[in-house]
N, C-alpha and C. Protein backbone atom coordinates (compact mmCIF):
# COMPACT_ATOMS: atom_id res chain seq x y z
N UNK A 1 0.85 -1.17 0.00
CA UNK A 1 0.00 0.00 0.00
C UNK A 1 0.89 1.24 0.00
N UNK A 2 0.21 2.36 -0.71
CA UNK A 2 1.06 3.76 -0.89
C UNK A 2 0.50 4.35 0.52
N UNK A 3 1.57 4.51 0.85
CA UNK A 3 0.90 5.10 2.37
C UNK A 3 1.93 6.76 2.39
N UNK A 4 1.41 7.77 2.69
CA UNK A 4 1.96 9.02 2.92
C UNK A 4 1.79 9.56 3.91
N UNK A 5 3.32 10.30 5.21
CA UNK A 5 3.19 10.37 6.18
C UNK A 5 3.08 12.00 5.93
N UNK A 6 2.00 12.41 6.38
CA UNK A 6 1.96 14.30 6.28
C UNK A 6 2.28 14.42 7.97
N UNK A 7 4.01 15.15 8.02
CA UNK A 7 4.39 15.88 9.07
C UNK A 7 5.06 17.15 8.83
N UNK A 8 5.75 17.64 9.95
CA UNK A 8 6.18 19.20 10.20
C UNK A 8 7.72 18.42 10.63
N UNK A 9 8.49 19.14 9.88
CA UNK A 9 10.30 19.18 10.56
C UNK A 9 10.51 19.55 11.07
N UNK A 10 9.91 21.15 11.01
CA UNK A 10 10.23 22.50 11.65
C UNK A 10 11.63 22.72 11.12
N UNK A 11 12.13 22.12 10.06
CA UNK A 11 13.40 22.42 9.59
C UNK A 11 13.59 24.20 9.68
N UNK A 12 13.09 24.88 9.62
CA UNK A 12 13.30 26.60 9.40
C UNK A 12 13.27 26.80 10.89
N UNK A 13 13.49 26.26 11.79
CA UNK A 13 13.80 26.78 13.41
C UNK A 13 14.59 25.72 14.22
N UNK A 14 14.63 26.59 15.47
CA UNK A 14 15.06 25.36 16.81
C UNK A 14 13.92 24.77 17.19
N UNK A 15 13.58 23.38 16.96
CA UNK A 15 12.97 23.22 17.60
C UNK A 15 12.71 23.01 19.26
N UNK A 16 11.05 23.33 19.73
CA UNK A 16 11.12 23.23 20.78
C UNK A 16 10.86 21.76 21.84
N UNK A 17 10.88 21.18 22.44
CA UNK A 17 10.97 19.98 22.96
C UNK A 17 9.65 19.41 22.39
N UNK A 18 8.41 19.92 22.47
CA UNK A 18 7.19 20.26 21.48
C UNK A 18 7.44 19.06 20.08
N UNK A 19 8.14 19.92 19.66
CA UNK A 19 7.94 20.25 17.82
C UNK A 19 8.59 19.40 17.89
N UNK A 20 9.91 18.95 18.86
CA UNK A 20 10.61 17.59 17.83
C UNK A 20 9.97 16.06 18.49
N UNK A 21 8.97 16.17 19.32
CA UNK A 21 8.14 15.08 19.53
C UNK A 21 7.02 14.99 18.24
N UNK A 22 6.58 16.13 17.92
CA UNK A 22 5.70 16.22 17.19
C UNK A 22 6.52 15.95 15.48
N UNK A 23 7.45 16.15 15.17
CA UNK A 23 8.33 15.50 14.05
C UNK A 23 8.48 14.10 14.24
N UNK A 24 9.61 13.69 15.49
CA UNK A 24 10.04 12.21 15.76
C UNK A 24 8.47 11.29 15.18
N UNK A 25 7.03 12.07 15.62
CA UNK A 25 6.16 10.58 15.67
C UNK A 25 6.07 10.14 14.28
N UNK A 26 5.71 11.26 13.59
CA UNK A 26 5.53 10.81 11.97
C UNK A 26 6.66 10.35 11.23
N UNK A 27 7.76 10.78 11.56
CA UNK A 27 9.08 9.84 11.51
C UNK A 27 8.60 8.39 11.62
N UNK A 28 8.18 8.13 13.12
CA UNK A 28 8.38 6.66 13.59
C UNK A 28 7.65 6.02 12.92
N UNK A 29 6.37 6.78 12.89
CA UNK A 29 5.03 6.08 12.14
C UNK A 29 5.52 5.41 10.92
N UNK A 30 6.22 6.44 10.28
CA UNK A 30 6.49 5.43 8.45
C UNK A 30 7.46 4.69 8.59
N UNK A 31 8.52 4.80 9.99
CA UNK A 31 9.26 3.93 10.19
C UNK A 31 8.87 2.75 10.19
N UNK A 32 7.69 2.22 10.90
CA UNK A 32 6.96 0.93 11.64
C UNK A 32 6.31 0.50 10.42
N UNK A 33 5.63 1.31 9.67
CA UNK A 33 4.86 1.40 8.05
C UNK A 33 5.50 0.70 7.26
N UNK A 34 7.07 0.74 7.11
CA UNK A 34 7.91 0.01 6.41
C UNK A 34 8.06 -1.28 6.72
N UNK A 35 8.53 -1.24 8.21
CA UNK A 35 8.78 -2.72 8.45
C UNK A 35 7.30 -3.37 8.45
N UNK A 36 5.72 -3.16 7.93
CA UNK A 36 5.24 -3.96 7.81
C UNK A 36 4.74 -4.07 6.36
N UNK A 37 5.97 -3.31 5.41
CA UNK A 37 6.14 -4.27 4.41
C UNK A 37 5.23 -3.14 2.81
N UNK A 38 4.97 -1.61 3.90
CA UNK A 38 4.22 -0.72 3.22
C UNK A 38 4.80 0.16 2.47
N UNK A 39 4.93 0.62 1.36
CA UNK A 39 5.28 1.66 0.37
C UNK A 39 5.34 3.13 1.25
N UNK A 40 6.34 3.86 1.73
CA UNK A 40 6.18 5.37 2.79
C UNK A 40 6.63 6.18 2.05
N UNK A 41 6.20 7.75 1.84
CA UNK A 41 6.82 8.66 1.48
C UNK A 41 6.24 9.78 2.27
N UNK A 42 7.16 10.67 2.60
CA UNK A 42 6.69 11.40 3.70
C UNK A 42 6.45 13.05 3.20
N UNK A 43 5.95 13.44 3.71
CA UNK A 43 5.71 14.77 2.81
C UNK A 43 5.30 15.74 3.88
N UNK A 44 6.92 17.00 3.96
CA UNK A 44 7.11 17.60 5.02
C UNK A 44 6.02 19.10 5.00
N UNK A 45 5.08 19.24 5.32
CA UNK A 45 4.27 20.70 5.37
C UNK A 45 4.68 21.86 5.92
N UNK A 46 5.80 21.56 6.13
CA UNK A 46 6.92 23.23 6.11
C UNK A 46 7.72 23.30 4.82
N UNK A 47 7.22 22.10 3.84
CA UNK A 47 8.16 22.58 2.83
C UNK A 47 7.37 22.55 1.61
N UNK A 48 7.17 23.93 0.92
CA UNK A 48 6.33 23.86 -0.45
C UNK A 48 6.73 23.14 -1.26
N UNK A 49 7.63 22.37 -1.88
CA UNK A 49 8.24 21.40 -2.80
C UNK A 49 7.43 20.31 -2.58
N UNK A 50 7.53 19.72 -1.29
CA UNK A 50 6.90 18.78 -0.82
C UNK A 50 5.38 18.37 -0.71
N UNK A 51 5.14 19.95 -0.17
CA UNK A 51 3.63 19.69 -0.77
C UNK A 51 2.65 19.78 -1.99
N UNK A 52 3.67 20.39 -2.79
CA UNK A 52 3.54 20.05 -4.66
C UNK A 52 3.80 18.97 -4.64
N UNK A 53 4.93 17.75 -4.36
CA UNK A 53 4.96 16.21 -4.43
C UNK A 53 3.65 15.79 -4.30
N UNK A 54 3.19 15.67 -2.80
CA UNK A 54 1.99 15.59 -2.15
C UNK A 54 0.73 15.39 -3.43
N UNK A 55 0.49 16.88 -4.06
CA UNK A 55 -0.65 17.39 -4.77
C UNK A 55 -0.36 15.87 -6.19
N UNK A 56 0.80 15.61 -6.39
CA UNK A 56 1.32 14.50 -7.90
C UNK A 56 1.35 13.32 -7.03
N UNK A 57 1.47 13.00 -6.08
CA UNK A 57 1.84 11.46 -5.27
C UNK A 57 0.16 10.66 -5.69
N UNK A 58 0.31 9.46 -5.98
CA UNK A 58 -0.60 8.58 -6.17
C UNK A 58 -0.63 7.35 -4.70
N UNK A 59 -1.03 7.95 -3.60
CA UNK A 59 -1.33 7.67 -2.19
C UNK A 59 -2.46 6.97 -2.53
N UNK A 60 -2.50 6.07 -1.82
CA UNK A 60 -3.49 4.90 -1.09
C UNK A 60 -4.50 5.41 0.27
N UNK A 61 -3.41 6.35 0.90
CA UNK A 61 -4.25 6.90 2.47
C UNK A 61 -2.94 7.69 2.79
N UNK A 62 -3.18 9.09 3.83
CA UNK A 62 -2.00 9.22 4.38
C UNK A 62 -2.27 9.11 5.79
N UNK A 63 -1.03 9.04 6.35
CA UNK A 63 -1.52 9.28 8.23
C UNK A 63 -0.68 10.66 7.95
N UNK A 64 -1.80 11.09 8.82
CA UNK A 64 -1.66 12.56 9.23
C UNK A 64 -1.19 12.88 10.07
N UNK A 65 -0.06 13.35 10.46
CA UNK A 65 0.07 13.77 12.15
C UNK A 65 0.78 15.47 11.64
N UNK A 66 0.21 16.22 10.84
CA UNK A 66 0.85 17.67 10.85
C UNK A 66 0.14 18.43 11.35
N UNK A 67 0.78 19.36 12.67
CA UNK A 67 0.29 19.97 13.67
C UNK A 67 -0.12 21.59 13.43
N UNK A 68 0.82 22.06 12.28
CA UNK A 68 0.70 23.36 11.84
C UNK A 68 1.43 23.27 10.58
N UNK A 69 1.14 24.51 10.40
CA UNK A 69 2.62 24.80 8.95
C UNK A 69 2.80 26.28 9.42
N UNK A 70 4.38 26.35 9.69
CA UNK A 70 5.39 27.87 9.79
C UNK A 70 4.58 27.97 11.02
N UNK A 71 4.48 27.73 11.92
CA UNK A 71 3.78 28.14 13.60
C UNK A 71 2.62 28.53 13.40
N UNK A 72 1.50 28.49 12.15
CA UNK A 72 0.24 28.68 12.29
C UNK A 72 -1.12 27.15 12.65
N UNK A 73 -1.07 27.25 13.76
CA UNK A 73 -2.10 26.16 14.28
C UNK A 73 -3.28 25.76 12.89
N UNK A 74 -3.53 26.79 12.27
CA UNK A 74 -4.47 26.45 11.42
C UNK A 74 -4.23 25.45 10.21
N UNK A 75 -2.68 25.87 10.06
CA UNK A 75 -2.13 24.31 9.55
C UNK A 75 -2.73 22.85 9.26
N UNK A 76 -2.68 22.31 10.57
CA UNK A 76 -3.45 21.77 10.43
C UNK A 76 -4.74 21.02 10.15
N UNK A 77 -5.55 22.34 10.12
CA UNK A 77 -7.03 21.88 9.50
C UNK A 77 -6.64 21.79 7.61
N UNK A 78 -5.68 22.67 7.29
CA UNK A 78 -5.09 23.09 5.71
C UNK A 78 -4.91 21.97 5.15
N UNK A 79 -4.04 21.25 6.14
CA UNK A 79 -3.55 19.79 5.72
C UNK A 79 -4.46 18.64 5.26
N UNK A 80 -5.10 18.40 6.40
CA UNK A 80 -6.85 17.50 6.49
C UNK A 80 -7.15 18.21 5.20
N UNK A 81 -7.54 19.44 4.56
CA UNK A 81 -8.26 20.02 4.04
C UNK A 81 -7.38 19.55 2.32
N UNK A 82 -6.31 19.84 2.32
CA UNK A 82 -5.34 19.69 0.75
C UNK A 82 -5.71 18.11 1.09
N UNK A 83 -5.72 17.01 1.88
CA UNK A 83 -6.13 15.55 1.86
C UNK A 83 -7.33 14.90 1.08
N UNK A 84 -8.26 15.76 1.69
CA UNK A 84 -9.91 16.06 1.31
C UNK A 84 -10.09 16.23 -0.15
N UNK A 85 -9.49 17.55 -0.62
CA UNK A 85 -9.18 17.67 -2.18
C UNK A 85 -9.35 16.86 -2.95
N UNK A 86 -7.21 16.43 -2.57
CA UNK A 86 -7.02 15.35 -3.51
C UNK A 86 -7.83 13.81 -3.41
N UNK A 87 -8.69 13.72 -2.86
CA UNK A 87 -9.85 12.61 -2.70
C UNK A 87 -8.49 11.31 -1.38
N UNK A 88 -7.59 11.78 -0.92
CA UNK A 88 -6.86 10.77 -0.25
C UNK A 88 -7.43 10.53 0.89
N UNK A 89 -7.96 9.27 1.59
CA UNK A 89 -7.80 9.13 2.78
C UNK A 89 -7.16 8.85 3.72
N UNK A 90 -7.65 9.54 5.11
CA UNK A 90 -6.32 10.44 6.06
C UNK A 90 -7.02 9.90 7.08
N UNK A 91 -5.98 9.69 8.48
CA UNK A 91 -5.89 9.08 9.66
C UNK A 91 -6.45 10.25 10.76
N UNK A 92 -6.56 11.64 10.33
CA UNK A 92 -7.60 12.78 11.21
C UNK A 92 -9.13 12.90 10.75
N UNK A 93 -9.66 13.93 11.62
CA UNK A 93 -10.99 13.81 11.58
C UNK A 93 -11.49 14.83 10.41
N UNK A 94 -12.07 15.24 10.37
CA UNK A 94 -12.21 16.75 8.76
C UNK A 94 -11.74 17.62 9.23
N UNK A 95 -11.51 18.26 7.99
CA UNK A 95 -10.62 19.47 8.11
C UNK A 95 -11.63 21.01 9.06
N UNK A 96 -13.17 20.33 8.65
CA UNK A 96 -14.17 21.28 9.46
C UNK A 96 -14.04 21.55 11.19
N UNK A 97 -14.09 20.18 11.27
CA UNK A 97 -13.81 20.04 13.35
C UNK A 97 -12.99 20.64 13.60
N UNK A 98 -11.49 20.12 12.58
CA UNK A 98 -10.21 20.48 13.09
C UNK A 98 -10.18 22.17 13.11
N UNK A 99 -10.87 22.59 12.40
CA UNK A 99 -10.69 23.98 12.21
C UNK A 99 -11.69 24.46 13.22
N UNK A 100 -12.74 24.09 13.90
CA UNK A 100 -13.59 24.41 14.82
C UNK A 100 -12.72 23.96 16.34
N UNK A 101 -11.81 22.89 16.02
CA UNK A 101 -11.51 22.85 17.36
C UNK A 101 -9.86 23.73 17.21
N UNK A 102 -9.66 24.04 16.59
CA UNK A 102 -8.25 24.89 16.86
C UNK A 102 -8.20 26.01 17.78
N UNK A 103 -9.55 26.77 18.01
CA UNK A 103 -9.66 27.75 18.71
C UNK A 103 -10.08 27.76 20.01
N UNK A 104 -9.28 27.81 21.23
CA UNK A 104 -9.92 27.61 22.72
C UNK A 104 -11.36 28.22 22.68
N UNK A 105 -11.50 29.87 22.57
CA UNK A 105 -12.08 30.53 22.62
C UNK A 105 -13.71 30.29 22.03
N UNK A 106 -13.24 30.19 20.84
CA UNK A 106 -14.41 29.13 20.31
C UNK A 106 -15.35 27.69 20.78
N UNK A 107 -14.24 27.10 21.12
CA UNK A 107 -14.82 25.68 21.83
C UNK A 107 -15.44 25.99 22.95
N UNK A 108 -14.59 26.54 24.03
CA UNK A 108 -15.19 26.94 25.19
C UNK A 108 -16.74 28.34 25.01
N UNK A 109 -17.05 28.74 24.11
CA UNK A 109 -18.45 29.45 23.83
C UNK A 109 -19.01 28.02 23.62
N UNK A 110 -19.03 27.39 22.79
CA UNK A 110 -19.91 26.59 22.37
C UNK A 110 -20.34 25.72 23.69
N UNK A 111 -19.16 25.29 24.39
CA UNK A 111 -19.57 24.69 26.17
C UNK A 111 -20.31 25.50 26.29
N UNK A 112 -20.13 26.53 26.58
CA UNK A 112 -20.82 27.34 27.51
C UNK A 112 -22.21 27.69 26.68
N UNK A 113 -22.47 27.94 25.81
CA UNK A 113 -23.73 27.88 24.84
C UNK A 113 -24.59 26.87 25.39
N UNK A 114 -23.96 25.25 25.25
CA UNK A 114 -24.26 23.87 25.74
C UNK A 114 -24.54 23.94 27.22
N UNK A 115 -24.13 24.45 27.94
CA UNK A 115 -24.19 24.90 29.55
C UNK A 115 -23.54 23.60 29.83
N UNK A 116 -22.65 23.19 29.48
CA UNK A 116 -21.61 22.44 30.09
C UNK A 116 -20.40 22.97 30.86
N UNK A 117 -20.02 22.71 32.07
CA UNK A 117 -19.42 23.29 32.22
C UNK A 117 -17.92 23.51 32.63
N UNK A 118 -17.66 24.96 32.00
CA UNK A 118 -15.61 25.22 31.77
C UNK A 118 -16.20 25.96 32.88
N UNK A 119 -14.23 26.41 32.59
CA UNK A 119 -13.93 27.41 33.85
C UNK A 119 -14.25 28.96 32.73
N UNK A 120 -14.47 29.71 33.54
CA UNK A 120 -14.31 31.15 32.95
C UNK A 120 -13.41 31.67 32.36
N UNK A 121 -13.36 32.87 31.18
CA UNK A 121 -12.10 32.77 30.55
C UNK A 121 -12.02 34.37 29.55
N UNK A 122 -11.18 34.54 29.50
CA UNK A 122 -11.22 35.90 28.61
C UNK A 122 -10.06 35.49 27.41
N UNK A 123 -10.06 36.38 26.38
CA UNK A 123 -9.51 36.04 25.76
C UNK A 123 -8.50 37.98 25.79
N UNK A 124 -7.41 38.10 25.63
CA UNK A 124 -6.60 39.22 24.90
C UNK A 124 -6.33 39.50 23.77
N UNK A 125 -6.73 40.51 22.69
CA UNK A 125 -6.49 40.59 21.28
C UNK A 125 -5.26 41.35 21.13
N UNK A 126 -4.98 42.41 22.29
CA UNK A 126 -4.48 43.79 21.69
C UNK A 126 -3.16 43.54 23.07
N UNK A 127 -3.51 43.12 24.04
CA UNK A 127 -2.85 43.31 25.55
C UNK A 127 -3.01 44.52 26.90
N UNK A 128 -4.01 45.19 26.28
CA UNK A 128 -4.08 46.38 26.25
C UNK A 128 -5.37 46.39 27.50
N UNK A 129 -6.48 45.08 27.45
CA UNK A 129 -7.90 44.69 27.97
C UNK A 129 -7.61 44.88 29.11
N UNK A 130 -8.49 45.40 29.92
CA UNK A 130 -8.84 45.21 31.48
C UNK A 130 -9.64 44.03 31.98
N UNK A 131 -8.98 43.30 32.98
CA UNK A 131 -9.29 42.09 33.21
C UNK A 131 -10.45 41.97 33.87
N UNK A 132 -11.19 40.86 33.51
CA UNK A 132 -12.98 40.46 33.56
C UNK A 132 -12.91 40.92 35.19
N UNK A 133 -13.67 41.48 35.75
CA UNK A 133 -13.71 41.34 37.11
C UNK A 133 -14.46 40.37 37.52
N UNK A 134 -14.66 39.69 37.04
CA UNK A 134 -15.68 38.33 37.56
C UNK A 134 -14.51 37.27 37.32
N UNK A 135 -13.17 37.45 36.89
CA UNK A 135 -11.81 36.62 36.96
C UNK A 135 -10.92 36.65 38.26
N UNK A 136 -10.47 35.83 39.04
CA UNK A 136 -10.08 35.49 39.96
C UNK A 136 -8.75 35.00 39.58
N UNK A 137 -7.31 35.58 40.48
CA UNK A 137 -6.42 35.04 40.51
C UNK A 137 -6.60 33.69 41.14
N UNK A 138 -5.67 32.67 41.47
CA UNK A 138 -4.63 32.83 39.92
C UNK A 138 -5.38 32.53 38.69
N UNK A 139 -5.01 32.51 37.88
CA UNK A 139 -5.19 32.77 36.05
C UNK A 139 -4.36 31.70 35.50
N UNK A 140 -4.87 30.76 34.32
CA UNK A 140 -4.23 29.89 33.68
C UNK A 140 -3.96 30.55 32.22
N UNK A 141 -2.94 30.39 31.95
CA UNK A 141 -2.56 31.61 30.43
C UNK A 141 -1.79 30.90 29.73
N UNK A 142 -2.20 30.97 28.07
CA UNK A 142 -1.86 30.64 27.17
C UNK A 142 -2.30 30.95 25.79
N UNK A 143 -1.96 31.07 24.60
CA UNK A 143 -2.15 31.77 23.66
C UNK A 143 -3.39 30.66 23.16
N UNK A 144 -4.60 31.23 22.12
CA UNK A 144 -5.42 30.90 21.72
C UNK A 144 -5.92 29.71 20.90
N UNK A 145 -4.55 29.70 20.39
CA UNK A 145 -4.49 28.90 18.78
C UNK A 145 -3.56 27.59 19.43
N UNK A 146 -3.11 27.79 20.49
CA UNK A 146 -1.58 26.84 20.80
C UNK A 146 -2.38 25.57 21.09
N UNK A 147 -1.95 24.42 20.66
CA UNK A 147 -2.18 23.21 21.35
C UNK A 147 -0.47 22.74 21.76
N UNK A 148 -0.85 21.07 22.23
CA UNK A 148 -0.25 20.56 22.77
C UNK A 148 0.34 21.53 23.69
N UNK A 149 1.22 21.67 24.13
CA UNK A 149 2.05 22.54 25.44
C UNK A 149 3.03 23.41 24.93
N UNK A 150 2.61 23.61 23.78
CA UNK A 150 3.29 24.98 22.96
C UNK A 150 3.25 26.30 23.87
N UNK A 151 3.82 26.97 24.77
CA UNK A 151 3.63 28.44 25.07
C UNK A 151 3.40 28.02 26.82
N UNK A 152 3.17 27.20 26.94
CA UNK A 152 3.56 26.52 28.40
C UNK A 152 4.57 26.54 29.07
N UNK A 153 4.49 27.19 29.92
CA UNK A 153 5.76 26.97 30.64
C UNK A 153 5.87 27.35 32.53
N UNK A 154 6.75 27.54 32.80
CA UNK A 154 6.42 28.00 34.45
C UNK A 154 6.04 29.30 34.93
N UNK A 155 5.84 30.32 33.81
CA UNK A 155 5.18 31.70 33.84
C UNK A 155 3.18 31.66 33.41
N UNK A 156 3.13 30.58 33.11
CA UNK A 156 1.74 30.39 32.56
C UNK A 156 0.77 30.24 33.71
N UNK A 157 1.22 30.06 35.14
CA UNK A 157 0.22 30.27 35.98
C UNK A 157 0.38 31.50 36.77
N UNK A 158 -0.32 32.48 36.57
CA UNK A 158 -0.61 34.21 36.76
C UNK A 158 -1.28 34.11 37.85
N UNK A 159 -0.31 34.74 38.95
CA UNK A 159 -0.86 35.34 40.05
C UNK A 159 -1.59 36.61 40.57
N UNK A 160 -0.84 37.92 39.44
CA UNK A 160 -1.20 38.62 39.42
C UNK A 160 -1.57 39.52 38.18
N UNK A 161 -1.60 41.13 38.09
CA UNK A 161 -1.55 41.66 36.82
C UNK A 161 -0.12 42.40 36.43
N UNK A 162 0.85 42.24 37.30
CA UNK A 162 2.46 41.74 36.29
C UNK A 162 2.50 40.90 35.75
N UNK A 163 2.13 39.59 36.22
CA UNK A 163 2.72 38.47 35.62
C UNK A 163 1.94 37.99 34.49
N UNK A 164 0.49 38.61 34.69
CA UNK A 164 -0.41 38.26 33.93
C UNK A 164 -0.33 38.76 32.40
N UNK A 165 0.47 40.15 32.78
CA UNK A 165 0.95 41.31 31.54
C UNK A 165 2.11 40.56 30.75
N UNK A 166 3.01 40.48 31.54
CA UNK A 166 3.88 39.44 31.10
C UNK A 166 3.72 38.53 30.11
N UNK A 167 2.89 37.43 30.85
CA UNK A 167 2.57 36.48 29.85
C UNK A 167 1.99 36.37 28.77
N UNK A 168 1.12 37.46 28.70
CA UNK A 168 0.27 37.78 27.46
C UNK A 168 0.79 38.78 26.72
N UNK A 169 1.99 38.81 26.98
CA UNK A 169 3.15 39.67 26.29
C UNK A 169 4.01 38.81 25.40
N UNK A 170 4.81 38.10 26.10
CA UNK A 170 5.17 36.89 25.87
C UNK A 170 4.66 35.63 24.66
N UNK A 171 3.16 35.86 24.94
CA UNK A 171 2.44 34.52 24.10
C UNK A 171 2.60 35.90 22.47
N UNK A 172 2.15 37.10 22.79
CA UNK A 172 2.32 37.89 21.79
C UNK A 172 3.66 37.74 20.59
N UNK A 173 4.20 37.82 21.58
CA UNK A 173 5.85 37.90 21.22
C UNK A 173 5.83 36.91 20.02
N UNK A 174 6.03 35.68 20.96
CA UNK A 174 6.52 34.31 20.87
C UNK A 174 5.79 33.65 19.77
N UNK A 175 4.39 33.73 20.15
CA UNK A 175 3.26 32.85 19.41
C UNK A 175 2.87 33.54 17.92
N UNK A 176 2.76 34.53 18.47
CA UNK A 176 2.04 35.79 17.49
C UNK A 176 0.25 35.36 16.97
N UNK A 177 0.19 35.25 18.34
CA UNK A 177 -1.63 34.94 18.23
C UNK A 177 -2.08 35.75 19.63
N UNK A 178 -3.43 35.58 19.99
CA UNK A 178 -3.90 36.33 20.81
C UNK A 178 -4.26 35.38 22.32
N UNK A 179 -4.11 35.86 23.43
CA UNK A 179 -3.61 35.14 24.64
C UNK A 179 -5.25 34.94 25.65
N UNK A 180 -5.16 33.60 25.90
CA UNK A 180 -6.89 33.80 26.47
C UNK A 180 -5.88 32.95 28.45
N UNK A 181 -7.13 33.57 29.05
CA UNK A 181 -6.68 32.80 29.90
C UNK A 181 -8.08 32.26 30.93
N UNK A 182 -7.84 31.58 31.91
CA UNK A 182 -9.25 30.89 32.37
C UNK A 182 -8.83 30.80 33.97
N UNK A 183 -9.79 30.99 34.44
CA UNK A 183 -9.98 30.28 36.43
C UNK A 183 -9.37 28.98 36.31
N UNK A 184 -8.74 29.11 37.56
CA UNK A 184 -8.41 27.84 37.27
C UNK A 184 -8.94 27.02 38.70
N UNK A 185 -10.17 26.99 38.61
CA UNK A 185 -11.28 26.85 39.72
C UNK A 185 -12.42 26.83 38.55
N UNK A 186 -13.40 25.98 38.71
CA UNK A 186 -15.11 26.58 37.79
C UNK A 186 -15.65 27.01 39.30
C-alpha cells in the first residue's frame, strides 16, 4: 500500500521539545509502516516542494500527524483540508472540526452555549484589555491557537496583573496569536 506520512520538521527553526516530539512521531510512524512491508513517502508541510509532491503522489491513504505549517495552528485543518481535495484518505478527523476545534475561545463558547461546564475565561487581542472582574487570581494563560504545550511553561500560571501582563506579552511575542486565559477553579 502507498501510504503518505503528512508531518512538520520545523526544519526553518530550533525546535522546541514540542515540535521535535511532534516531528520524531511521523518519523516513527512510516518507520513501523515500512517494516510492515508498506510503500512510505513522507511529505514535510513546512516545505512547499513537498507539498507540490503531495498534490502528484498517487497515495493509497495518508496518516496525518501535521500539527501546523510555519507556527500557524491552522495548519493543520489546511492539511486534512489539501487531503480532502485530492480525494486521499487520512488518519484525522475533517478538516471542518479540526478547524472548529483549533480555537480555545471558540470551543469553550460553544460549552458554555451547551451549559456544560468550563472554567471562565477571557480572551486578549491587543494586551491592552482590562481584566474580567468576575476573573479570579490565579489565572491559567496561554495563547489561543496553541495546542499541545506549545507556550507553556512555568510563567503560565498568573498570580497577578504583572505576571499576567507578562505572559500575554510573551504569548504575543513568541506565538504571534492572541492570549486567552481561564480560572483555574469553575
Amino acid at each position: 500500500m502507498n501510504v503518505g506520512i503528512i508531518y512538520n520538521s520545523f526544519a526553518y527553526k530550533a525546535l522546541l521539545p514540542e515540535e521535535k516530539e511532534m516531528r520524531d512521531t511521523g518519523l516513527t510512524i512510516g518507520k513501523h509502516l515500512t517494516l510492515f512491508g508498506h510503500n512510505v513517502k513522507y511529505f514535510d508541510m513546512d516545505d512547499p516542494k513537498s507539498i507540490e509532491k503531495l498534490c502528484q503522489s498517487k497515495l493509497d491513504v495518508a496518516f496525518d500527524t501535521c500539527e501546523r505549517i510555519h507556527d500557524d495552528a491552522r495548519g493543520e485543518a489546511y492539511a486534512a483540508a489539501l487531503l480532502e481535495y485530492l480525494g486521499i484518505p487520512h488518519t484525522r478527523t475533517s478538516s471542518w472540526l479540526i478547524s472548529l476545534g483549533i480555537s480555545k475561545e471558540r470551543v469553550k463558547s460553544i460549552l458554555t452555549y451547551y451549559q456544560i461546564s468550563t472554567p471562565r475565561f477571557q480572551v486578549f487581542r491587543t494586551g491592552e484589555e482590562e481584566l474580567d472582574p468576575g476573573l479570579k487570581y490565579p489565572l491559567f494563560v496561554k495563547g489561543v491557537a496553541s495546542e499541545n504545550s506549545i507556550g507553556i511553561d512555568e510563567h503560565s500560571l498568573v498570580q497577578d496583573g504583572q505576571q499576567l501582563k507578562a505572559k500575554v506579552n510573551q504569548i504575543f511575542t513568541q506565538l504571534h496569536q492572541p492570549a486567552w486565559w481561564s480560572c483555574v477553579k469553575i
